[in-house]
C-alpha atoms as a PDB file:
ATOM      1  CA  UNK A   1     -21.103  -3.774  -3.391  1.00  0.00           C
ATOM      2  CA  UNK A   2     -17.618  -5.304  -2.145  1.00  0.00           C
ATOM      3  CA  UNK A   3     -14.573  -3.032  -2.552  1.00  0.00           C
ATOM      4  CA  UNK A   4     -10.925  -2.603  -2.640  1.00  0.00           C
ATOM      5  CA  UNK A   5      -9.064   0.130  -1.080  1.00  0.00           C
ATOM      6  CA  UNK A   6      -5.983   0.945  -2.192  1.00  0.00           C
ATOM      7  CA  UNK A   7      -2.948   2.771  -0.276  1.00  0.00           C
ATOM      8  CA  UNK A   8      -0.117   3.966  -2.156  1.00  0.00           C
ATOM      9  CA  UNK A   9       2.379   6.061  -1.135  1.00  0.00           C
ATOM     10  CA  UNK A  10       6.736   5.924  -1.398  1.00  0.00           C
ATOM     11  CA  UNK A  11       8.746   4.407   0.933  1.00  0.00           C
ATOM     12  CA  UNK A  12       8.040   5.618   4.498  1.00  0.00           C
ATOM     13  CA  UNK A  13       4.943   7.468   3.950  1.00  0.00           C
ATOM     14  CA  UNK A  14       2.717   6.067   6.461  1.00  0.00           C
ATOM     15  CA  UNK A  15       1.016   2.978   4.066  1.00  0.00           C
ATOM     16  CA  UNK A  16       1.395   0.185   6.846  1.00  0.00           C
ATOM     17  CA  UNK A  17       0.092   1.927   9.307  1.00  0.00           C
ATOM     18  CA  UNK A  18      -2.494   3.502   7.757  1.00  0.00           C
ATOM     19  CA  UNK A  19      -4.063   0.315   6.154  1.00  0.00           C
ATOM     20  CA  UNK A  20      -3.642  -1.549   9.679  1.00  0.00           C
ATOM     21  CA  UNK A  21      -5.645   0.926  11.145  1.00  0.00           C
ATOM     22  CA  UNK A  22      -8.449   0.719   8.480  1.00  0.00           C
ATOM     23  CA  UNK A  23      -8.308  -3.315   8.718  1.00  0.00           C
ATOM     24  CA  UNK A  24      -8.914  -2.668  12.829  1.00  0.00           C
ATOM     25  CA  UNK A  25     -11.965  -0.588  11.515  1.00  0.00           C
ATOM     26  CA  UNK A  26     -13.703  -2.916   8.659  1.00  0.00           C
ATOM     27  CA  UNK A  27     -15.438  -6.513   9.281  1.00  0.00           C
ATOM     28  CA  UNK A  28     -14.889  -9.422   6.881  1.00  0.00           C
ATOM     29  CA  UNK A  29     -11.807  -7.286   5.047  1.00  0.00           C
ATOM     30  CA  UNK A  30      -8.425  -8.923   4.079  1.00  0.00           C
ATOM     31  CA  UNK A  31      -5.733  -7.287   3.909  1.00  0.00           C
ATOM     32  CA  UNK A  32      -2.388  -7.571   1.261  1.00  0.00           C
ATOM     33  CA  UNK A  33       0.597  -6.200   2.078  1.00  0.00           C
ATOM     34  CA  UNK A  34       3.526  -7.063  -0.849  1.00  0.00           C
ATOM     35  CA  UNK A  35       6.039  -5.831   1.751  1.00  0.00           C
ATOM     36  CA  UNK A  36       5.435  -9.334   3.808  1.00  0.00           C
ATOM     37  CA  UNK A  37       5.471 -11.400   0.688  1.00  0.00           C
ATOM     38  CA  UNK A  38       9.139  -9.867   0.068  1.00  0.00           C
ATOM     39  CA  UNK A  39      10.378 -10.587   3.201  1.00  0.00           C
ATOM     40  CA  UNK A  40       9.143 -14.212   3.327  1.00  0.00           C
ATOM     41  CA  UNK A  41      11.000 -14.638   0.056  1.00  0.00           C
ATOM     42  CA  UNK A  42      14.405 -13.649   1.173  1.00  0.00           C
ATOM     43  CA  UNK A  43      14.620 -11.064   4.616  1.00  0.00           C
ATOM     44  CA  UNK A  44      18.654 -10.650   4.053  1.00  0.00           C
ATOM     45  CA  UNK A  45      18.538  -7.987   0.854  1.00  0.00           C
ATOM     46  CA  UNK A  46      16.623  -6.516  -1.765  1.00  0.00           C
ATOM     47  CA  UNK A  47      15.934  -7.240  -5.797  1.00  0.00           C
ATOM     48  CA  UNK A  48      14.073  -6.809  -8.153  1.00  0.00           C
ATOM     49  CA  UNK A  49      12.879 -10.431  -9.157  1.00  0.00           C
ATOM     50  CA  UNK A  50      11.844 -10.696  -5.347  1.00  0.00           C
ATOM     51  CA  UNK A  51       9.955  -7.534  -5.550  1.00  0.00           C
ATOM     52  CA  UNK A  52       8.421  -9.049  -8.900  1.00  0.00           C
ATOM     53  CA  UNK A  53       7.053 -12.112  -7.595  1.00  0.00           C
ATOM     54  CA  UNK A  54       5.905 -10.607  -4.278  1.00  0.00           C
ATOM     55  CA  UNK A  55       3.539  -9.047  -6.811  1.00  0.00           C
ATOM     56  CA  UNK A  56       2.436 -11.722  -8.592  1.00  0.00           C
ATOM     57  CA  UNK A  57       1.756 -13.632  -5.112  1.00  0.00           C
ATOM     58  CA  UNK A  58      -0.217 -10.387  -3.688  1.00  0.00           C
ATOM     59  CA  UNK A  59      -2.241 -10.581  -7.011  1.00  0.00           C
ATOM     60  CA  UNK A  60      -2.940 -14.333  -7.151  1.00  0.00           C
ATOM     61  CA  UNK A  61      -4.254 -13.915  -3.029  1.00  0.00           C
ATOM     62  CA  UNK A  62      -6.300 -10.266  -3.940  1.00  0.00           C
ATOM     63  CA  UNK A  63      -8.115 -12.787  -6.752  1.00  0.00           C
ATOM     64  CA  UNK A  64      -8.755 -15.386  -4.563  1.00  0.00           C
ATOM     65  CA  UNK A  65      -9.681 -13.566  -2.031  1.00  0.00           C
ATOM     66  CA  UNK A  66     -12.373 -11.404  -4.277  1.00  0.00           C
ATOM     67  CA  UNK A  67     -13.798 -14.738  -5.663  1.00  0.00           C
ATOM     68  CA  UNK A  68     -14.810 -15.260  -1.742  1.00  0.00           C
ATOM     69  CA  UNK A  69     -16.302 -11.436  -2.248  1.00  0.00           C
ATOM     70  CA  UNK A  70     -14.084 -10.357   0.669  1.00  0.00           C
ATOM     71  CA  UNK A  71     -13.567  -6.692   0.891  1.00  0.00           C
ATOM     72  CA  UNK A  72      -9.572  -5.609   0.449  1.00  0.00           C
ATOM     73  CA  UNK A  73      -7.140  -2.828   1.748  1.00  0.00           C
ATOM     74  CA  UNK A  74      -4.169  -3.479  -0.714  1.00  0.00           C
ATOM     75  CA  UNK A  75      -1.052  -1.869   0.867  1.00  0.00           C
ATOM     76  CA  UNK A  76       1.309  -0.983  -2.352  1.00  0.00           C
ATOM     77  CA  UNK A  77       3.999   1.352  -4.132  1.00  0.00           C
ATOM     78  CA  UNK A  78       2.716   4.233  -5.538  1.00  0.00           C
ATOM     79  CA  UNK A  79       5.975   4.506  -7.938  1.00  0.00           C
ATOM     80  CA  UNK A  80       5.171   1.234  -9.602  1.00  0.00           C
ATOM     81  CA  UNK A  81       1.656   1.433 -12.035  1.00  0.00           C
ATOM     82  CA  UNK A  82       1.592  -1.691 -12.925  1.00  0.00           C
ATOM     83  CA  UNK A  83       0.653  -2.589  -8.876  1.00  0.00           C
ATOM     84  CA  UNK A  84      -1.876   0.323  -9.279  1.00  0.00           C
ATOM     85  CA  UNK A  85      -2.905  -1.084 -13.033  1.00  0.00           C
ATOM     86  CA  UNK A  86      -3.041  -4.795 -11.173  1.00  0.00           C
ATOM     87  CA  UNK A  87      -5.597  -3.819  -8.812  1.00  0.00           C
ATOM     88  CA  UNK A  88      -7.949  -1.982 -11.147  1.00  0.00           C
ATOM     89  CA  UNK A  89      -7.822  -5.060 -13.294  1.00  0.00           C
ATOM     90  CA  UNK A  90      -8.909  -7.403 -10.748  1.00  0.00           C
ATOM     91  CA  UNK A  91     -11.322  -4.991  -9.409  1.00  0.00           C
ATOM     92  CA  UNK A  92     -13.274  -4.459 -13.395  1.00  0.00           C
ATOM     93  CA  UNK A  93     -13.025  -8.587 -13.215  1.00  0.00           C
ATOM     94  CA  UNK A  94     -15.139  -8.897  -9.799  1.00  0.00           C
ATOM     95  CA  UNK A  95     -17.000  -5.701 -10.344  1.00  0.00           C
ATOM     96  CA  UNK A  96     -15.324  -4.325  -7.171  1.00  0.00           C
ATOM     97  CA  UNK A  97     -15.965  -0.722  -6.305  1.00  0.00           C
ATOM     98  CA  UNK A  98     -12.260   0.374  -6.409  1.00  0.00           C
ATOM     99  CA  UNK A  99     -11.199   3.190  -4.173  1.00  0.00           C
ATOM    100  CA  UNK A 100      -6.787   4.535  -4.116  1.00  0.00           C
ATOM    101  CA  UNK A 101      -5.616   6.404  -1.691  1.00  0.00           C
ATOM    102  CA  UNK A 102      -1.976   8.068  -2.281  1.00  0.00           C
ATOM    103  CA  UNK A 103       0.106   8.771   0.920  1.00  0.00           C
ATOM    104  CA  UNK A 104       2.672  11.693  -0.034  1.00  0.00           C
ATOM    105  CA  UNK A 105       4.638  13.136   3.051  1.00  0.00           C
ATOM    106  CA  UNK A 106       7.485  15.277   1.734  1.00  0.00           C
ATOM    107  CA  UNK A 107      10.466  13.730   0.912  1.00  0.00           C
ATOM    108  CA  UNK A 108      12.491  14.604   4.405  1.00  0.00           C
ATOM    109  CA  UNK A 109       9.707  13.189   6.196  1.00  0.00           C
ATOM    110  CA  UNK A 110      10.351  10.210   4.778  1.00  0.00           C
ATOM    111  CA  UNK A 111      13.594  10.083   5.162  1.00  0.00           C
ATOM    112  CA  UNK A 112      13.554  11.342   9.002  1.00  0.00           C
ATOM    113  CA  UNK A 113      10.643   8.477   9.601  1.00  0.00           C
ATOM    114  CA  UNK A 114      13.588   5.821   7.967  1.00  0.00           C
ATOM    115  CA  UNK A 115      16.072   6.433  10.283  1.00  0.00           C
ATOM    116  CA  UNK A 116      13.970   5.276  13.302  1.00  0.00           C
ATOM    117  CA  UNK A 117      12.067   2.384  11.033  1.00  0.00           C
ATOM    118  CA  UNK A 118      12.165  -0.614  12.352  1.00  0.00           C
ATOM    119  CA  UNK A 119      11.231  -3.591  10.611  1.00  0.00           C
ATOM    120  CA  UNK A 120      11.907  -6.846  12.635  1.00  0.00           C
ATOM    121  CA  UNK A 121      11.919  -9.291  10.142  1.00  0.00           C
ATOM    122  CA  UNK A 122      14.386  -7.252   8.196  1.00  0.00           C
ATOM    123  CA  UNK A 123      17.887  -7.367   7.759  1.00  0.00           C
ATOM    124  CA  UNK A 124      18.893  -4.496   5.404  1.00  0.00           C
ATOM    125  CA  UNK A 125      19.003  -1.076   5.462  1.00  0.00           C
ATOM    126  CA  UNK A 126      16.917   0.814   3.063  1.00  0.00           C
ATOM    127  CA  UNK A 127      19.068   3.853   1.079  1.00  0.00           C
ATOM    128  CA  UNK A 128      18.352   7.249   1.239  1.00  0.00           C
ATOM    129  CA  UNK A 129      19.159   6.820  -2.563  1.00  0.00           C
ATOM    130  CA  UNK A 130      16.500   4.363  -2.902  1.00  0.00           C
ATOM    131  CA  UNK A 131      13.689   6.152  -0.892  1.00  0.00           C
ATOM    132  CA  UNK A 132      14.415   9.349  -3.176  1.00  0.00           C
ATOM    133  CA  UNK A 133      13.925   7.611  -6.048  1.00  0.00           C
ATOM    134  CA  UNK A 134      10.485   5.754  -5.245  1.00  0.00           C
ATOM    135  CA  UNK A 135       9.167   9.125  -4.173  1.00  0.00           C
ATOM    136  CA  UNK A 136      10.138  11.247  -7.021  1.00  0.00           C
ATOM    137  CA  UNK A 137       9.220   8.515  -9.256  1.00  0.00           C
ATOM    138  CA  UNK A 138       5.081   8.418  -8.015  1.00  0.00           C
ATOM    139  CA  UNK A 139       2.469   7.730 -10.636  1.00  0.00           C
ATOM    140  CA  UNK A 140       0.172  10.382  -9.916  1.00  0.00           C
ATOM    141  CA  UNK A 141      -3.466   9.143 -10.436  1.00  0.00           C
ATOM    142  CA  UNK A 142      -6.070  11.801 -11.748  1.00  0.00           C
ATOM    143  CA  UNK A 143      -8.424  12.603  -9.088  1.00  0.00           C
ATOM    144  CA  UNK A 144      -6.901  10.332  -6.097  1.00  0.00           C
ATOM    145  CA  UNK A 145      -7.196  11.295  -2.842  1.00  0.00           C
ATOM    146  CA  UNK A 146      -4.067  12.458  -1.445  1.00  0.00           C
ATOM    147  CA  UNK A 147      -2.508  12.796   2.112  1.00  0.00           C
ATOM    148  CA  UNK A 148       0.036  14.370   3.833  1.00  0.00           C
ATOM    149  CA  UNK A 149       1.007  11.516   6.604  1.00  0.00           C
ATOM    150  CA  UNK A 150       3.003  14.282   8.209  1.00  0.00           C
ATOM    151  CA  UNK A 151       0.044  17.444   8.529  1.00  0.00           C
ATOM    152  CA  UNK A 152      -2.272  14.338   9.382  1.00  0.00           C
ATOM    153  CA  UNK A 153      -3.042  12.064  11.885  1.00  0.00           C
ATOM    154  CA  UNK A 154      -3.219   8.404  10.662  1.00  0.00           C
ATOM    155  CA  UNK A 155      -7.041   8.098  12.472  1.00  0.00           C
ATOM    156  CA  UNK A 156      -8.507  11.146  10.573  1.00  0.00           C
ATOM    157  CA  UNK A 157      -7.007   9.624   7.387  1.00  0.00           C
ATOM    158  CA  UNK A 158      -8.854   6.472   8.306  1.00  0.00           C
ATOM    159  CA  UNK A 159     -11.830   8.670   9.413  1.00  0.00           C
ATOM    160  CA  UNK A 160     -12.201  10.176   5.941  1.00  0.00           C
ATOM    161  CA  UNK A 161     -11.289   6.923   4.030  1.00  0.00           C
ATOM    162  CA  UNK A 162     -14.302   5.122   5.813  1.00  0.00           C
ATOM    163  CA  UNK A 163     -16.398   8.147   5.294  1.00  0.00           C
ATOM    164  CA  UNK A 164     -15.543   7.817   1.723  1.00  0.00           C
ATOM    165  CA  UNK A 165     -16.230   4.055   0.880  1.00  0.00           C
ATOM    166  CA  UNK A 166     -19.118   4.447   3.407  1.00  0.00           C
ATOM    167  CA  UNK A 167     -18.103   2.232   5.913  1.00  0.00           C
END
């Protein structure tokens, strides 16, 4: 059966790297990461509308990319449900196996692991302000897998991930 991983987590938690490190790990896998959708759409600051149709572009490619029955790692917000509720949707429409992952350092970890971020093909700084709220606003999914980024290495989260969608 052909599957979807998802990785949530706040800002700073560890998603990126995490889901790189699975796609280094899986054969015939795509992976979507909204984040690079955004900053193709405008690098130079932040809003809402571009965060909106970043979704709507990682969407349209996750449903293309099922029709071709290629396995996903979707890299997305955890504060944000309807990403989470996107994902399930496509995943009942291809009869994916659907497996989320929630990255939750605590919040000072994220906001150390922010002031020594850096994204290249980004020109603004992300708040404090806003990194608070994205982590105190999580959607909490009943019986999701949960990390802490900062009590675990990134490969034994990978380890157990794999272990779990038997890969």
């Amino acid at each position: 059966m052909t599957k979807i991983i998802l990785i949530r987590g706040p800002i700073c938690a560890g998603k990126s790297t995490v889901a790189q490190e699975l796609l280094k790990n899986l054969k015939n896998c795509s992976l979507i990461d909204q984040d690079s959708f955004k900053r193709n759409i405008d690098f130079a600051k932040s809003s809402k509308w571009r965060a909106d149709l970043a979704f709507e572009t990682a969407l349209f490619l996750a449903d293309k990319l099922m029709n071709k029955r290629r396995t996903i790692i979707a890299d997305i917000h955890s504060s944000i449900k309807k990403q989470h509720e996107g994902y399930i949707a496509l995943a009942k429409k291809y009869k994916y196996a659907l497996f989320s992952y929630l990255l939750y350092p605590p919040l000072g970890v994220c906001l150390n692991r922010n002031k020594n971020r850096v994204i290249p093909d980004i020109k603004y700084k992300i708040s404090r302000q806003k990194i608070k709220k994205y982590w105190e606003k999580v959607h909490f999914v009943p019986r999701e897998k949960t990390f802490d980024t900062s009590k675990m290495k990134t490969k034994r989260i990978v380890r157990e991930i794999l272990a779990e969608v038997n890969f």
